[in-house]
Protein backbone atom coordinates (compact mmCIF):
# COMPACT_ATOMS: atom_id res chain seq x y z
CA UNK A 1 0.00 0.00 0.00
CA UNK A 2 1.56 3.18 -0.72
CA UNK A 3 0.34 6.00 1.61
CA UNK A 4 0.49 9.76 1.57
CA UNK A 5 -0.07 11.29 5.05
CA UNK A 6 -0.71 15.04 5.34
CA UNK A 7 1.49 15.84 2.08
CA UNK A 8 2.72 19.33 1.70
CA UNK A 9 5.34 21.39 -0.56
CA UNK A 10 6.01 24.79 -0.62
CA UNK A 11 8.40 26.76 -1.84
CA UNK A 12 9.22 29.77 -0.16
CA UNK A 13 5.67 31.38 0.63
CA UNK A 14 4.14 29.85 -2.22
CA UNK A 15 2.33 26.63 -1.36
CA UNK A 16 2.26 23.82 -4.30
CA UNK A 17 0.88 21.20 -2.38
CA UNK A 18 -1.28 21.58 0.66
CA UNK A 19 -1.69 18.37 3.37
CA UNK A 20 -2.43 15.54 0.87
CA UNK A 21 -3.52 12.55 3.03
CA UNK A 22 -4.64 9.50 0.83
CA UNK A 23 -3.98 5.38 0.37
CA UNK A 24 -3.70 3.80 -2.70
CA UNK A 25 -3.89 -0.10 -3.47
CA UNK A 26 -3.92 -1.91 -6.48
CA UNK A 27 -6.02 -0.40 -8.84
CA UNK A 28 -5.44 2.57 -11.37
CA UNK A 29 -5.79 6.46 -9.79
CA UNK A 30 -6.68 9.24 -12.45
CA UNK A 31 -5.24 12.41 -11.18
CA UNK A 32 -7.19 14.98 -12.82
CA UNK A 33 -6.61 18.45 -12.25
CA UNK A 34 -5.62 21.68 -14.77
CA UNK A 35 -2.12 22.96 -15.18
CA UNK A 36 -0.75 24.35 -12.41
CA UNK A 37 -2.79 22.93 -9.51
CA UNK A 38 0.21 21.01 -8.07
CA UNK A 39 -0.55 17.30 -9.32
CA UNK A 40 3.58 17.14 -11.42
CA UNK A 41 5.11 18.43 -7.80
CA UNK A 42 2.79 15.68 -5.87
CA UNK A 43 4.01 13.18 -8.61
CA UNK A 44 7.43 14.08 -7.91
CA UNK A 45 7.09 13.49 -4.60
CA UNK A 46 5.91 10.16 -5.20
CA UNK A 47 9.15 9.43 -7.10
CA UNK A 48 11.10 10.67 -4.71
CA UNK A 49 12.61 13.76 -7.36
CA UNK A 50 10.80 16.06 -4.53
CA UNK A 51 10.80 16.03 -0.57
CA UNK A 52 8.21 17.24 0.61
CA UNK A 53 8.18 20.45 3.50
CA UNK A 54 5.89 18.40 5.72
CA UNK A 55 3.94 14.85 6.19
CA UNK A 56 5.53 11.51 4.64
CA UNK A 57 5.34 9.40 1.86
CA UNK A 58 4.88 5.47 3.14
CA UNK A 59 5.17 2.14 1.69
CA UNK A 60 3.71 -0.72 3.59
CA UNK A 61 4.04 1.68 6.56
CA UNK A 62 7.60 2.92 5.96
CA UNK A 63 8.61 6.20 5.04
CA UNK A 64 10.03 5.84 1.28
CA UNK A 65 12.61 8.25 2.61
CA UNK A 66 14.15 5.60 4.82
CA UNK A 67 13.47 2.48 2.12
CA UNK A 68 15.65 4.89 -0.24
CA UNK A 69 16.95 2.06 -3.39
CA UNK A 70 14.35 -0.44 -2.42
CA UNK A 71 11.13 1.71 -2.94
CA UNK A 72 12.91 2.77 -5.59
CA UNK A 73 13.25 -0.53 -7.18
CA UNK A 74 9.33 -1.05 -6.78
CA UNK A 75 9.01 2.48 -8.59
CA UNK A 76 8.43 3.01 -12.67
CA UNK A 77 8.07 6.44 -14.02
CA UNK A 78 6.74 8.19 -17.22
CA UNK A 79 7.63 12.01 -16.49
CA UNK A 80 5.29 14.91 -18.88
CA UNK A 81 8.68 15.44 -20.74
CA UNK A 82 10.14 11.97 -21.73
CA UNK A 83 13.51 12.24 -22.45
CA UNK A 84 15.47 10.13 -25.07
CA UNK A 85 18.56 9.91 -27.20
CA UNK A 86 17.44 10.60 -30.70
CA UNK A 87 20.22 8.60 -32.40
CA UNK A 88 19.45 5.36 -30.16
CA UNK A 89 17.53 2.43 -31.78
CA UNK A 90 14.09 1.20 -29.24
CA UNK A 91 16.28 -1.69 -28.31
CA UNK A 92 19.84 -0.07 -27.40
CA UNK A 93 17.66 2.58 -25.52
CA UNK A 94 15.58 0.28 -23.69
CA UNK A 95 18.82 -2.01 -22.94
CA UNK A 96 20.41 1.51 -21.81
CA UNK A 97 17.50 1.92 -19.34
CA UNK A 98 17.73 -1.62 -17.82
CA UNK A 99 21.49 -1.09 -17.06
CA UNK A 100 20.54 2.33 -15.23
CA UNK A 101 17.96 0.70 -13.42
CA UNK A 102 20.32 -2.52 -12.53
CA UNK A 103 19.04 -5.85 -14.95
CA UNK A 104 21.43 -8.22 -15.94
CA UNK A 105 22.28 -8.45 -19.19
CA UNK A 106 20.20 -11.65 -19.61
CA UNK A 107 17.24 -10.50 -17.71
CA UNK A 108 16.91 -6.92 -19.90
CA UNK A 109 17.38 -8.35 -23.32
CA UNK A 110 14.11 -10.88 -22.06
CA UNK A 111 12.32 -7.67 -20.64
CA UNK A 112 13.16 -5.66 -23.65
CA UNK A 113 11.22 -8.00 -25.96
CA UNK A 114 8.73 -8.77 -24.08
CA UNK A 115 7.45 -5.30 -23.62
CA UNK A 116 8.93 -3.97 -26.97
CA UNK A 117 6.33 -6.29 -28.31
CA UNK A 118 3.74 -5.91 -25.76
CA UNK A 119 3.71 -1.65 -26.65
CA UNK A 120 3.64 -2.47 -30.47
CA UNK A 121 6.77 -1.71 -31.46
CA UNK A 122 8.56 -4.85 -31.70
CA UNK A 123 8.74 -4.57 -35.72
CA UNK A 124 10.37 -0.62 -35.09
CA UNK A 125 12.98 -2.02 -32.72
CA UNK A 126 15.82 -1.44 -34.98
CA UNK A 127 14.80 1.81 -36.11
CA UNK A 128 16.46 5.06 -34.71
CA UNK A 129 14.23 6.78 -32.18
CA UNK A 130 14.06 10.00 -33.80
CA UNK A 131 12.15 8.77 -37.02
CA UNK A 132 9.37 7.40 -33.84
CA UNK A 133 5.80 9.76 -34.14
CA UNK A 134 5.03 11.13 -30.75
CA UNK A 135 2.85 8.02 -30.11
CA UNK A 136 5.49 5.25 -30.67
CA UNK A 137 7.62 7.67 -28.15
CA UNK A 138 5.29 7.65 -25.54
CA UNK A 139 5.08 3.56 -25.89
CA UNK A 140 8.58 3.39 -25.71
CA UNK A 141 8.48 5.67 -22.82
CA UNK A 142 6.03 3.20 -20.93
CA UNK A 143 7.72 0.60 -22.02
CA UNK A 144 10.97 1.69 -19.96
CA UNK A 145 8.97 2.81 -17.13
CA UNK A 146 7.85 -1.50 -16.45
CA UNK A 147 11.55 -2.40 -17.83
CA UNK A 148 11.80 -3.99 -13.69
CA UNK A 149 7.96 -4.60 -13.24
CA UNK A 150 7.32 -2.15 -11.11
CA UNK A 151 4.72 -2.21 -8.01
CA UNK A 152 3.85 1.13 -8.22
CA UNK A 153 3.70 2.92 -11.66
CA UNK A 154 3.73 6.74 -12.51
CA UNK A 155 2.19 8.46 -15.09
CA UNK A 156 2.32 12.24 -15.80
CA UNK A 157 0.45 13.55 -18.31
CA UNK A 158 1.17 10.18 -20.79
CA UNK A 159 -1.42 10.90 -23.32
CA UNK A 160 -0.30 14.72 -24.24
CA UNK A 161 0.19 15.57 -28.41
CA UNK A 162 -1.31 11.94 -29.37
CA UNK A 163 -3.66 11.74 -31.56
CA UNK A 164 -7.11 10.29 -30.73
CA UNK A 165 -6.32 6.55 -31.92
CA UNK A 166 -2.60 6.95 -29.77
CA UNK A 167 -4.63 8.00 -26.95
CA UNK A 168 -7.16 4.99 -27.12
CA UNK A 169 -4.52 2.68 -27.82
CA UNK A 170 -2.07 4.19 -25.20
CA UNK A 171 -5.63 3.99 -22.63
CA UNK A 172 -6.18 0.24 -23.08
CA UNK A 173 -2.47 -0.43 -23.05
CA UNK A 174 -2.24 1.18 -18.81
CA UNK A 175 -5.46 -0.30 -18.18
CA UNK A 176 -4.04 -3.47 -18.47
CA UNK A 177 -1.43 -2.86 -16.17
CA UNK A 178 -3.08 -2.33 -13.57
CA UNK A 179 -4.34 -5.36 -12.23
CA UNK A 180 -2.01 -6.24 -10.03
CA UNK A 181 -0.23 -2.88 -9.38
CA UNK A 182 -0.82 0.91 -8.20
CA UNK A 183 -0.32 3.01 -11.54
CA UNK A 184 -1.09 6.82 -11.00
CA UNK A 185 -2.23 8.59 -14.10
CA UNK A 186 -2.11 12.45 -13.72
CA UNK A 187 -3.99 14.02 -16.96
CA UNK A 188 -6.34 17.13 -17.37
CA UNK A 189 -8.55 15.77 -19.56
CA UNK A 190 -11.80 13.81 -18.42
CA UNK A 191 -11.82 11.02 -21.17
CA UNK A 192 -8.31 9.68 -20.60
CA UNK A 193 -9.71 7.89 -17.27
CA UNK A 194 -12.88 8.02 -16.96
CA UNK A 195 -13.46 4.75 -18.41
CA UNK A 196 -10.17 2.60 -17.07
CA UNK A 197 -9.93 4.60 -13.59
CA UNK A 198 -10.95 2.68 -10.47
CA UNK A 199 -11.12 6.09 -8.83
CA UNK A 200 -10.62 9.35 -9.56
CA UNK A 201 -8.45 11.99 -7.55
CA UNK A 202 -9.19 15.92 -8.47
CA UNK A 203 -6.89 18.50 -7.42
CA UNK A 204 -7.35 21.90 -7.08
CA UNK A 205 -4.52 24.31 -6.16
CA UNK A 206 -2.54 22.73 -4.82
CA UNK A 207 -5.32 20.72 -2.75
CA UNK A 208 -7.05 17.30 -3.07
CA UNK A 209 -11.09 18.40 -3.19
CA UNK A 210 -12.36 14.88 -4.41
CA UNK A 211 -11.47 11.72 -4.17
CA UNK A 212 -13.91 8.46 -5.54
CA UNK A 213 -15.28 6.48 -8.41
CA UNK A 214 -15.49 8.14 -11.77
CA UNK A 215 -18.89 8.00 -12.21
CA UNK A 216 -19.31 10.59 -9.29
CA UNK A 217 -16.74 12.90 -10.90
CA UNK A 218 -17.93 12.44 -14.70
């Protein structure tokens, strides 16, 4: 279970994220809220690329702070701006990714092809990323983000600049992850969860103000 218990961040005077208490199990969590209500510094936070000013962040009861590499190993991420290295094929980037993240060389060429083909690009693995559409990007970016099959999966903003047949693809694809893990899907638009969410969390500056099953929010 991962926990958030009265959450804050602030920077100087200006207050980003304001006592945040919540518990998420396995299931998927649609963060919606527009820009600039606080949901990218909350997801930060979450991967550990924030602290926050006050409250904790727990798995299973422990503070992630203390749990350091191991929550981190239970962690994938997606950030809003993916970055990649134009002149690597999908495979070298994705065997890059594993070696960052600690696979054996054995282990990450299996994961590699199993998720290269699972995202749909299997057939493009050999290709440079730069010739990718912004679609086949974001798969690839998805794809690195379960490279060590994470328990807890982070999503910000996956589905921005696709096109409406990305989006539905790039929908059904995290819906199916989520059976057996917590994936957090931050968006501001209503139709990229409100058919795979099993709740909904809406933020408002800086503030959770709902939290429950889409069909209360939609």
């Amino acid at each position: 279970m991962l926990t958030l218990s009265h959450v804050s961040k602030s920077y100087g005077k200006f207050p980003a994220v304001e006592d945040i208490s919540l518990e998420m199990e396995h299931g998927l969590y649609g963060m919606l809220a527009p820009n600039g209500a606080g949901k990218t510094t909350l997801i930060k936070m979450i991967a550990t690329l924030l602290v926050p000013t006050q409250g904790e962040i727990l798995w299973d009861g422990i503070p992630v702070a203390k749990l350091g590499e191991k929550y981190r190993d239970l962690l994938g991420y997606l950030p809003q701006q993916f970055g990649y290295y134009p002149e690597f094929t999908a495979d070298k980037f994705m065997m890059y990714m594993a070696a960052l993240k600690g696979l054996g060389k054995s282990v990450a060429a299996a994961r590699t092809g199993e998720l290269l083909e699972l995202v749909g690009l299997s057939e493009v693995k050999n290709k440079k990323i730069k010739t990718f559409s912004g679609g086949m990007k974001q798969r690839l970016g998805i794809a690195q983000a379960m490279l060590n099959d994470p328990e807890v999966l982070v999503l910000d903003e996956p589905t921005a600049g696709l096109d409406p047949k990305e989006r539905v693809r790039f929908r059904n694809l995290i819906s199916s992850f989520s059976k057996d893990k917590i994936v957090l899907l931050s968006t501001h638009i209503v139709s990229d969860i409100e058919y795979i969410a099993n709740e909904i969390l809406v933020m408002k500056s800086g503030k959770l103000i709902h939290q429950g099953k889409p069909e209360a929010v939609t």
